[in-house]
PDB file of N, CA and C in Angstrom:
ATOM      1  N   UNK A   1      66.083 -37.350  47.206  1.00  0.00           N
ATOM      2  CA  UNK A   1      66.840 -38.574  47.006  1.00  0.00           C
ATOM      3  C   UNK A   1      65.942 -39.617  46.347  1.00  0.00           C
ATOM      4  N   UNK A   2      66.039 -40.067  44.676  1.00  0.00           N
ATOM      5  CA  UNK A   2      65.347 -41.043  44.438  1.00  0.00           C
ATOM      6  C   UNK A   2      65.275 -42.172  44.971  1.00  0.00           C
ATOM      7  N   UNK A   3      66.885 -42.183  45.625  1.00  0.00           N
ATOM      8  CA  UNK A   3      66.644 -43.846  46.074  1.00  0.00           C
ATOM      9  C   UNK A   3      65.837 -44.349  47.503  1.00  0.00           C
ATOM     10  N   UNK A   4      65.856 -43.289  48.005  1.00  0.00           N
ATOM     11  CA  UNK A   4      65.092 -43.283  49.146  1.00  0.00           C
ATOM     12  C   UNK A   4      63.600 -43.370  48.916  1.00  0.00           C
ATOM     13  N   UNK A   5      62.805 -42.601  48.007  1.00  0.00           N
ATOM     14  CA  UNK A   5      61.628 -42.661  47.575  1.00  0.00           C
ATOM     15  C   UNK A   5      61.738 -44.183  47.022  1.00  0.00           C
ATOM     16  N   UNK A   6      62.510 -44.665  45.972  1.00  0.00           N
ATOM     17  CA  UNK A   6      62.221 -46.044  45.619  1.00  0.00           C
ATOM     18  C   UNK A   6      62.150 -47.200  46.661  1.00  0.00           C
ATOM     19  N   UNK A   7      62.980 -46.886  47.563  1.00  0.00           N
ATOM     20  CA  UNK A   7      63.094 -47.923  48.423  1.00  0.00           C
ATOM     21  C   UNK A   7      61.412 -47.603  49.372  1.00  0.00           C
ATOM     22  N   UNK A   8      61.166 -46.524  49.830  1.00  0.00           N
ATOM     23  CA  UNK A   8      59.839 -46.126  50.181  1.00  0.00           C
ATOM     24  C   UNK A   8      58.996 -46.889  49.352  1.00  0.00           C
ATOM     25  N   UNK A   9      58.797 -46.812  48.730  1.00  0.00           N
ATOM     26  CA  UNK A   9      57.779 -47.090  47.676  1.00  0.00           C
ATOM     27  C   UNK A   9      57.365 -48.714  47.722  1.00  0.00           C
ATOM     28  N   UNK A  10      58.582 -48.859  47.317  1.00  0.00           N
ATOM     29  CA  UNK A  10      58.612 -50.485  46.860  1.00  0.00           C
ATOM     30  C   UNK A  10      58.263 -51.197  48.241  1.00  0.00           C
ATOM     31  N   UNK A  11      58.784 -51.095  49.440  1.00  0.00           N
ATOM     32  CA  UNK A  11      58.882 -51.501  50.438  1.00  0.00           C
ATOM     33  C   UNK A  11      57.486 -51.474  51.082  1.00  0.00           C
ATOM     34  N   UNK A  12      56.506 -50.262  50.829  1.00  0.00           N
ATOM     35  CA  UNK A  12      54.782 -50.508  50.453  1.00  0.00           C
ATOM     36  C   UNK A  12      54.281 -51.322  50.053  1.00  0.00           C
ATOM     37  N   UNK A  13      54.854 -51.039  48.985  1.00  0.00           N
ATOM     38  CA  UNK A  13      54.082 -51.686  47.946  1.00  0.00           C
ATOM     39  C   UNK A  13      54.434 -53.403  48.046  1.00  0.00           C
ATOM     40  N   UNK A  14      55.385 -53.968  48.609  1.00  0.00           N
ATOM     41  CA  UNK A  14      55.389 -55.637  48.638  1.00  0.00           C
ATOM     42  C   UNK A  14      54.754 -55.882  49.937  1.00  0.00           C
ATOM     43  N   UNK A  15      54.085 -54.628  50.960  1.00  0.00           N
ATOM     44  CA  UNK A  15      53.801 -55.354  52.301  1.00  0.00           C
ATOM     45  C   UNK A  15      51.673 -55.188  50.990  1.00  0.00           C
ATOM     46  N   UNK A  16      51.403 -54.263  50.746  1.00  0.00           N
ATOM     47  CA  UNK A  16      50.111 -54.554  50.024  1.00  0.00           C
ATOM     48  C   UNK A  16      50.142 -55.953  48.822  1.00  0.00           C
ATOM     49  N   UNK A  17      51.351 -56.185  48.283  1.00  0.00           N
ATOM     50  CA  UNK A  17      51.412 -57.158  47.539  1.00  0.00           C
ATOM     51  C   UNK A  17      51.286 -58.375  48.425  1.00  0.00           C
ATOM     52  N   UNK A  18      51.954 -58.985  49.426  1.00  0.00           N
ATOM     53  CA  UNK A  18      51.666 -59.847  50.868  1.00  0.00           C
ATOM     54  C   UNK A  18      49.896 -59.811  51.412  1.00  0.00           C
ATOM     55  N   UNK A  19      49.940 -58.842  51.731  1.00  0.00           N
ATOM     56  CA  UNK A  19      48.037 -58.808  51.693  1.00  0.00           C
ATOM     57  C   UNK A  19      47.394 -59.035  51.018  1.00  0.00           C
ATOM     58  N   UNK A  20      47.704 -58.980  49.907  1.00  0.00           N
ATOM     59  CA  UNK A  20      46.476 -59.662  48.850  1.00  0.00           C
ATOM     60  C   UNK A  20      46.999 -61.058  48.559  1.00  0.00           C
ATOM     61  N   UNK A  21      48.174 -61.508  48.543  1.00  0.00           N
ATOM     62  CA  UNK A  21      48.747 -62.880  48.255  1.00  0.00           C
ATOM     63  C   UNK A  21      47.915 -63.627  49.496  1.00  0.00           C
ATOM     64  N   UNK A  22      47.798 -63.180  50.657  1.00  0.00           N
ATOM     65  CA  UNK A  22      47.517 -63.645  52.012  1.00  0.00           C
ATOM     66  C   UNK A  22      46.012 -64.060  51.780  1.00  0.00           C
ATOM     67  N   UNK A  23      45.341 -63.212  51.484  1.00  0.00           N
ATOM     68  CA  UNK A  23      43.692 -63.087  50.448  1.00  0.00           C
ATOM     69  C   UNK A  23      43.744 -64.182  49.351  1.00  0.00           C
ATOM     70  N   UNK A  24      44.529 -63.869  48.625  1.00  0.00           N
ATOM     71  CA  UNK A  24      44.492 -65.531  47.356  1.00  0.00           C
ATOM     72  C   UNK A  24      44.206 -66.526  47.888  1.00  0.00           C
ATOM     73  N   UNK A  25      45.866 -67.038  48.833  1.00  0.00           N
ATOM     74  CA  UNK A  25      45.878 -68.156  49.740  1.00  0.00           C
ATOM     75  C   UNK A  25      44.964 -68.466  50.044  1.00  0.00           C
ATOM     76  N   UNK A  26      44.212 -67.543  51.205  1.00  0.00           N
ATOM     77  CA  UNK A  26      42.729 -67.783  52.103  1.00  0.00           C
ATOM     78  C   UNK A  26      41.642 -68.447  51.409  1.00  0.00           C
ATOM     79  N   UNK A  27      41.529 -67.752  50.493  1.00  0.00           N
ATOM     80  CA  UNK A  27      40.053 -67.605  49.023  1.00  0.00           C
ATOM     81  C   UNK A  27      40.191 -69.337  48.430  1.00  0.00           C
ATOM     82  N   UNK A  28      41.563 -69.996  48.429  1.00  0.00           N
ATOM     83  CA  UNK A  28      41.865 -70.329  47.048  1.00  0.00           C
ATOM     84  C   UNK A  28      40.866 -71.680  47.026  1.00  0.00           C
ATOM     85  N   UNK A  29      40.735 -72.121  48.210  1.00  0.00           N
ATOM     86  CA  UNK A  29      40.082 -73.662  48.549  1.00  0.00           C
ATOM     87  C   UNK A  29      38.813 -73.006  47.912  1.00  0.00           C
ATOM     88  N   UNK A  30      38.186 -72.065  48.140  1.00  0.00           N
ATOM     89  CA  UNK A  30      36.871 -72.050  48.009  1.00  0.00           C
ATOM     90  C   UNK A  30      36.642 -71.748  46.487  1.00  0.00           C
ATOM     91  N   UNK A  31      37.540 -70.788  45.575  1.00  0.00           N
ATOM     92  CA  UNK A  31      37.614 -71.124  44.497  1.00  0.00           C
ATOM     93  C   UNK A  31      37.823 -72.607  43.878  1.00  0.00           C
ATOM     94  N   UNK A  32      38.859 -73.220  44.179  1.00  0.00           N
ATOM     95  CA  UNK A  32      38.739 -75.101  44.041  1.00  0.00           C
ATOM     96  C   UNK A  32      37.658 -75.278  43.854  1.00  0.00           C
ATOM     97  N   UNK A  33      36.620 -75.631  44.844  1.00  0.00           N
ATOM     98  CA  UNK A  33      35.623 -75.686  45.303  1.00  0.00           C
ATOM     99  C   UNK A  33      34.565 -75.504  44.225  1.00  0.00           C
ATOM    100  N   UNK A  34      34.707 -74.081  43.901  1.00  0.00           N
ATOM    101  CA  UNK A  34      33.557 -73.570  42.631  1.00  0.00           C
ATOM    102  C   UNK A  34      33.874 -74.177  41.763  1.00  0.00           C
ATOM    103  N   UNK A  35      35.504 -74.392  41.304  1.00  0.00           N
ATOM    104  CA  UNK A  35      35.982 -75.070  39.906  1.00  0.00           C
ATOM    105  C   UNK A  35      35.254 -76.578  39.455  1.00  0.00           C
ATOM    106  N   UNK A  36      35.187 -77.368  41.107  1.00  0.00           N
ATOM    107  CA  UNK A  36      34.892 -78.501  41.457  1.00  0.00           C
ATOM    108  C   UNK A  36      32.915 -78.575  41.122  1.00  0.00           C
ATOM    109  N   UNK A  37      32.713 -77.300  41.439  1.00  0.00           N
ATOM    110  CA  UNK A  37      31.228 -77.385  41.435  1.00  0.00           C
ATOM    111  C   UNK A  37      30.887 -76.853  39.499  1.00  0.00           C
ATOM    112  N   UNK A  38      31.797 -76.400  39.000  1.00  0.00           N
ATOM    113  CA  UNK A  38      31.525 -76.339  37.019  1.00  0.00           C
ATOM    114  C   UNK A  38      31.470 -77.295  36.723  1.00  0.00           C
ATOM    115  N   UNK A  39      32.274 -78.214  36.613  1.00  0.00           N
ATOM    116  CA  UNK A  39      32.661 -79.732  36.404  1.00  0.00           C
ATOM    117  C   UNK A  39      31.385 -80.626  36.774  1.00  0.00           C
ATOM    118  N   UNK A  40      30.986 -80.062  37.810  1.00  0.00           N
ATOM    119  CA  UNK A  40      30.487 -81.503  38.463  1.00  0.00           C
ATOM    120  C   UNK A  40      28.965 -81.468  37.392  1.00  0.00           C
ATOM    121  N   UNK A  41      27.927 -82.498  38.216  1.00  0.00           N
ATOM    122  CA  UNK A  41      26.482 -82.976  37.365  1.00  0.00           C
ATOM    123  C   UNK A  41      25.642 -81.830  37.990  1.00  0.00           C
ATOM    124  N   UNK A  42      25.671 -81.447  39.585  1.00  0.00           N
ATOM    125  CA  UNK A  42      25.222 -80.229  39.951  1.00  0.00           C
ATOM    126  C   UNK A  42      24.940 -78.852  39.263  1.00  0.00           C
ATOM    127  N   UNK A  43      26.272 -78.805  38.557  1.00  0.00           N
ATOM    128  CA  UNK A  43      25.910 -77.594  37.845  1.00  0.00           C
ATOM    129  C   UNK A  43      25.327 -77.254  36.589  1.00  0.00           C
ATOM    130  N   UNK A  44      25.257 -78.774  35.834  1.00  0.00           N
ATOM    131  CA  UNK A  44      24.870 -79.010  34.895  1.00  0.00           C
ATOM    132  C   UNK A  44      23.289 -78.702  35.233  1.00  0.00           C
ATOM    133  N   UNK A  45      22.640 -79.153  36.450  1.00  0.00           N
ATOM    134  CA  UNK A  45      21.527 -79.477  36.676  1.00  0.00           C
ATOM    135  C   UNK A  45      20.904 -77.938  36.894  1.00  0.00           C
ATOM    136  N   UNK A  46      21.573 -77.374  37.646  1.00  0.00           N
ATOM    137  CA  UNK A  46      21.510 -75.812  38.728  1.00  0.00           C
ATOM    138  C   UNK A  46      21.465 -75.097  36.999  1.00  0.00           C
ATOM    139  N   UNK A  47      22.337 -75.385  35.652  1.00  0.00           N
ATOM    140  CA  UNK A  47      22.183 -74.385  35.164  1.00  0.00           C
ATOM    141  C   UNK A  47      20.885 -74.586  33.584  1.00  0.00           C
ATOM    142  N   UNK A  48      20.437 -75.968  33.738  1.00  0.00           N
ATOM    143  CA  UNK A  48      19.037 -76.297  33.048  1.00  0.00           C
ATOM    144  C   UNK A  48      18.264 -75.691  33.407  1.00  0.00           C
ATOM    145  N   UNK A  49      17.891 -75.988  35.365  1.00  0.00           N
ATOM    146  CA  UNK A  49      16.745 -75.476  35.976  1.00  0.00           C
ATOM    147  C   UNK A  49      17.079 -73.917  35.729  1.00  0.00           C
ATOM    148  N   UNK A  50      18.207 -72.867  35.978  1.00  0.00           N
ATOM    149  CA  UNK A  50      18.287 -71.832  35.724  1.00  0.00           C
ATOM    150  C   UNK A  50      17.475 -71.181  34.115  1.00  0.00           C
ATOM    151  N   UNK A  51      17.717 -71.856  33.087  1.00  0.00           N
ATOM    152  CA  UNK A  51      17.688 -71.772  31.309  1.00  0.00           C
ATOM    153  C   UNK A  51      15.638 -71.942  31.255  1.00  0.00           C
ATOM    154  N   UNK A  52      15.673 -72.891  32.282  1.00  0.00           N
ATOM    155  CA  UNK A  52      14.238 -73.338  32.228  1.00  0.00           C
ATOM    156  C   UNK A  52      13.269 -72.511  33.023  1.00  0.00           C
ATOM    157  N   UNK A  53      13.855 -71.516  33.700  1.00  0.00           N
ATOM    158  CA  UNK A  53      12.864 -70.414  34.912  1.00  0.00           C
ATOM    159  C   UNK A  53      12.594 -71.422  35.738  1.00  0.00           C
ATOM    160  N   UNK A  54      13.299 -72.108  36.387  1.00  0.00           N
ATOM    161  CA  UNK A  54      12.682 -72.780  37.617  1.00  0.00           C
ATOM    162  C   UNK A  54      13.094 -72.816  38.930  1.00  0.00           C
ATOM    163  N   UNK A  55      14.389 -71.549  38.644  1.00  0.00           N
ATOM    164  CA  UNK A  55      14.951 -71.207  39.662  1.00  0.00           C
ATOM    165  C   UNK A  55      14.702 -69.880  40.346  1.00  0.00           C
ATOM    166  N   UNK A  56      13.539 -68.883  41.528  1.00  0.00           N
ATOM    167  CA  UNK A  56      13.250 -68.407  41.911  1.00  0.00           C
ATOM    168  C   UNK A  56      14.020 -67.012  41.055  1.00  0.00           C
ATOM    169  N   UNK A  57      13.617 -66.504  40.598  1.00  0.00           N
ATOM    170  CA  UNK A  57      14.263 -65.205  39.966  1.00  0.00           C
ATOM    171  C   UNK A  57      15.064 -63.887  41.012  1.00  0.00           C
ATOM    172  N   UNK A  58      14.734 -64.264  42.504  1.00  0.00           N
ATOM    173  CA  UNK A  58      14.859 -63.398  43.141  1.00  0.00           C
ATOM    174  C   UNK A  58      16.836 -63.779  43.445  1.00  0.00           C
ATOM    175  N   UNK A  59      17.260 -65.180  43.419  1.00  0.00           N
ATOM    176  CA  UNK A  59      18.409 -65.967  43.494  1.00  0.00           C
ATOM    177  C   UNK A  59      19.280 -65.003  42.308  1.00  0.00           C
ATOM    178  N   UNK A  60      20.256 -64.891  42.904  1.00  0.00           N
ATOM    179  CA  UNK A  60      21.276 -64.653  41.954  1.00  0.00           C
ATOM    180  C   UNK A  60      21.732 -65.916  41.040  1.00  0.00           C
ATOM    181  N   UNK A  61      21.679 -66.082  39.750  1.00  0.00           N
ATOM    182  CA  UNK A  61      22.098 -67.075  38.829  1.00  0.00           C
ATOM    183  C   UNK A  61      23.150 -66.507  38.388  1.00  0.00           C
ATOM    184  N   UNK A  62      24.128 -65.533  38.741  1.00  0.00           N
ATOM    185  CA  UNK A  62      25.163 -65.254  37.425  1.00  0.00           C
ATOM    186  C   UNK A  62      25.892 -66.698  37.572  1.00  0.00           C
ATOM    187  N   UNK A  63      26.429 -66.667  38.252  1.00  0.00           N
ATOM    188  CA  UNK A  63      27.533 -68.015  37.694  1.00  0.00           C
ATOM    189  C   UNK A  63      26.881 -69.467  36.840  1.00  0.00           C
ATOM    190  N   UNK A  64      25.385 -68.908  36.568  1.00  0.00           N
ATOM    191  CA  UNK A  64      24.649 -70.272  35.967  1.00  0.00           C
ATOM    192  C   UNK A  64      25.034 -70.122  34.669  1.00  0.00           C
ATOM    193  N   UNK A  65      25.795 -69.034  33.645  1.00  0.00           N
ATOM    194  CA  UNK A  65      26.067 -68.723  32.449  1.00  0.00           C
ATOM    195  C   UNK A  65      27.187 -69.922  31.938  1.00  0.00           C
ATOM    196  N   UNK A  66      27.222 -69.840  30.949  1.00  0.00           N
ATOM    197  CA  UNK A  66      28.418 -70.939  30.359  1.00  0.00           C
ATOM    198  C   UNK A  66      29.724 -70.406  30.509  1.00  0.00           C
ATOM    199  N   UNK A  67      29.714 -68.852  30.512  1.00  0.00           N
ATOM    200  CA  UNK A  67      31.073 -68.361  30.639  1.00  0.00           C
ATOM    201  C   UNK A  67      31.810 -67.502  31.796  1.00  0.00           C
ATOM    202  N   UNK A  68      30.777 -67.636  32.710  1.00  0.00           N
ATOM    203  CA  UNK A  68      31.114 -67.121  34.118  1.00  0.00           C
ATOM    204  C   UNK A  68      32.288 -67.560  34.589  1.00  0.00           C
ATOM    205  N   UNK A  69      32.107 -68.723  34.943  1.00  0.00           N
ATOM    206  CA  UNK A  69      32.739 -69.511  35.844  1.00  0.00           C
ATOM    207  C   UNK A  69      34.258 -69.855  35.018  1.00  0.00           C
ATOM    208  N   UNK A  70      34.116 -70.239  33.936  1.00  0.00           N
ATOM    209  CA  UNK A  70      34.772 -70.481  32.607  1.00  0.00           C
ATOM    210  C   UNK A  70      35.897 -69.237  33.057  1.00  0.00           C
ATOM    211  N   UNK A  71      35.556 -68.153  32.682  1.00  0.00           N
ATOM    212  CA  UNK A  71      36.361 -66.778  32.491  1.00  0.00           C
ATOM    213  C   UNK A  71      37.262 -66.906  33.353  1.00  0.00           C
ATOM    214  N   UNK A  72      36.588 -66.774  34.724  1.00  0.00           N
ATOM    215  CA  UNK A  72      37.063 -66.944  36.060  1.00  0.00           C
ATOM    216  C   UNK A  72      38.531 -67.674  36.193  1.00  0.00           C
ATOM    217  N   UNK A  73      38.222 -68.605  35.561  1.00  0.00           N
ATOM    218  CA  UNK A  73      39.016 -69.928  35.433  1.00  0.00           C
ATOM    219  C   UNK A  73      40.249 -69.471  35.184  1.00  0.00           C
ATOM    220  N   UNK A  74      40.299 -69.070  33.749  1.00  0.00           N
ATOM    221  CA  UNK A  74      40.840 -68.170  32.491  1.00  0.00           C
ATOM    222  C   UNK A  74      41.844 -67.204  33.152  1.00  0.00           C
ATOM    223  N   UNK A  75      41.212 -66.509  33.731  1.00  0.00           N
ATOM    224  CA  UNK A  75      42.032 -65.019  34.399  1.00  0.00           C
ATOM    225  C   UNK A  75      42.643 -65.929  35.487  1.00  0.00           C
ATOM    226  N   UNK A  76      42.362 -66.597  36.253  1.00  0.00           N
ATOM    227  CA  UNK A  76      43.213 -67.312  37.118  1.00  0.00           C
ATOM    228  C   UNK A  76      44.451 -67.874  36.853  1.00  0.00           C
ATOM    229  N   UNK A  77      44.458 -68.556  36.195  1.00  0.00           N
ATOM    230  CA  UNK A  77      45.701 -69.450  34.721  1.00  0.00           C
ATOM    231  C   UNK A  77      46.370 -68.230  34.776  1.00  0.00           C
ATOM    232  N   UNK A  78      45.959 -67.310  33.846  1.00  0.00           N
ATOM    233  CA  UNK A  78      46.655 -66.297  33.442  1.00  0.00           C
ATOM    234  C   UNK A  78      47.480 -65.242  34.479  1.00  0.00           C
ATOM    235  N   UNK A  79      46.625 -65.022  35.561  1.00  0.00           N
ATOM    236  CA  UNK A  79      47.057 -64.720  36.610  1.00  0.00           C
ATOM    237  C   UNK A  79      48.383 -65.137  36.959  1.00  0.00           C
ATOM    238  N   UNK A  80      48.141 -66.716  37.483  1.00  0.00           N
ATOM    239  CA  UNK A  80      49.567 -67.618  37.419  1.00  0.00           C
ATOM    240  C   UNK A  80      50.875 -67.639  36.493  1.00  0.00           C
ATOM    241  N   UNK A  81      50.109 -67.473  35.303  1.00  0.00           N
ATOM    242  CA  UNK A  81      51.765 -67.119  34.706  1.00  0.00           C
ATOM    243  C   UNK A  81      52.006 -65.739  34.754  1.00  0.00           C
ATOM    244  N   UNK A  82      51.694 -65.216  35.508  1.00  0.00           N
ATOM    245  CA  UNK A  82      52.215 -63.710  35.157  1.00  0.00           C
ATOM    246  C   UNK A  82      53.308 -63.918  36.321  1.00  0.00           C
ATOM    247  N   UNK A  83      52.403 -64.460  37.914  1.00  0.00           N
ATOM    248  CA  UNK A  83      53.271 -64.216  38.704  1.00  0.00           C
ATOM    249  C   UNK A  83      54.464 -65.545  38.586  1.00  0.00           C
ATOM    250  N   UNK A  84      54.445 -66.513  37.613  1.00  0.00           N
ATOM    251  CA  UNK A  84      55.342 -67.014  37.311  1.00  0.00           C
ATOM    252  C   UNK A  84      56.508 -66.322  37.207  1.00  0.00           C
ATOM    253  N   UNK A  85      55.924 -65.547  35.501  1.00  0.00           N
ATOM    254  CA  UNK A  85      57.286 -64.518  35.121  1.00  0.00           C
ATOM    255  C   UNK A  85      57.744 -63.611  35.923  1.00  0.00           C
ATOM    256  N   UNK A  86      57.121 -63.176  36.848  1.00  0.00           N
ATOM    257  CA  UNK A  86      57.415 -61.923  37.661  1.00  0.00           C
ATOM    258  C   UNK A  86      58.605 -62.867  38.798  1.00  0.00           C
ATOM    259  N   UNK A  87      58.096 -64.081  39.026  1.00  0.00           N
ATOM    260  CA  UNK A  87      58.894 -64.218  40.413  1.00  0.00           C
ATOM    261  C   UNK A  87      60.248 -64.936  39.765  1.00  0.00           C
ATOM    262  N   UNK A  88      60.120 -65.559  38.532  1.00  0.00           N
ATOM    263  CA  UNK A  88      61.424 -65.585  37.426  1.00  0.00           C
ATOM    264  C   UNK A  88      62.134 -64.558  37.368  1.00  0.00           C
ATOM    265  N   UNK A  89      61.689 -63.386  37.186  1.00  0.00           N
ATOM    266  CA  UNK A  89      62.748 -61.926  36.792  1.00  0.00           C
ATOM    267  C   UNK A  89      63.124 -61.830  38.335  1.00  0.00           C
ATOM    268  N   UNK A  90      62.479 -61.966  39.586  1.00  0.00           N
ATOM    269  CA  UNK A  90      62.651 -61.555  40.539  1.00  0.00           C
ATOM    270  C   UNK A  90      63.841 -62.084  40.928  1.00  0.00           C
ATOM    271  N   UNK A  91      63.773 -63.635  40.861  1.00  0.00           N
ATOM    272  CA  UNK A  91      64.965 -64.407  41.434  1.00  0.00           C
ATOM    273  C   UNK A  91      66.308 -64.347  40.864  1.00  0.00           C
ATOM    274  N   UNK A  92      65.993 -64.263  39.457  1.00  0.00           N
ATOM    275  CA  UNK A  92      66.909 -63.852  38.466  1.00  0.00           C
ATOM    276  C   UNK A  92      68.074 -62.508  38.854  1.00  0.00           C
ATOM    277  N   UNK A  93      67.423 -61.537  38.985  1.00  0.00           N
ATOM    278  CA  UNK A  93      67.888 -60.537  39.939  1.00  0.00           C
ATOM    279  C   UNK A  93      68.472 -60.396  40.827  1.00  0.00           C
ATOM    280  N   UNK A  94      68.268 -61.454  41.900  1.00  0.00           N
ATOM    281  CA  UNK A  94      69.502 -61.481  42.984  1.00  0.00           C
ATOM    282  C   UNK A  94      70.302 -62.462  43.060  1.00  0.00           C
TER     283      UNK A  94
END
């Protein structure tokens, strides 16, 4: 019976879709947070001393790059409109 498998399926698959939405939610302040810390004079400073070796080499610097944090950003946005369109077709639907 396909419809039984679809309904199986799908009915998975939105309780794993809920778990990771639940994970976004949780995460999202602390992403803010980082967004808040690109912007700011801190990072400007954190990513001179990084350019200049004056930051212990043993420290992880990735996010000291110009396009780390940037990207991050990027895929986030993008992220958002996807589940824009998705929850558009969704509502649309019933």
């Amino acid at each position: 019976m396909k419809h039984t498998e679809t309904y199986e399926n799908y009915k998975e698959l939105l309780v794993k879709v809920n778990e990771i939405l639940d994970k976004l939610e949780n995460d999202r302040e602390d992403f803010d947070k980082l967004v808040e810390y690109y912007y700011s004079d801190q990072f400007q400073k954190d990513y001179d001393d990084s350019n200049e070796g004056k930051i212990d080499s043993s420290i992880n610097q990735g996010i000291l790059t110009e396009d780390a944090i940037y990207d991050l950003m990027g895929d986030d946005y993008y992220l958002a409109l996807r589940f824009l369109n998705l929850a558009n077709k969704m509502i649309q639907h019933h």
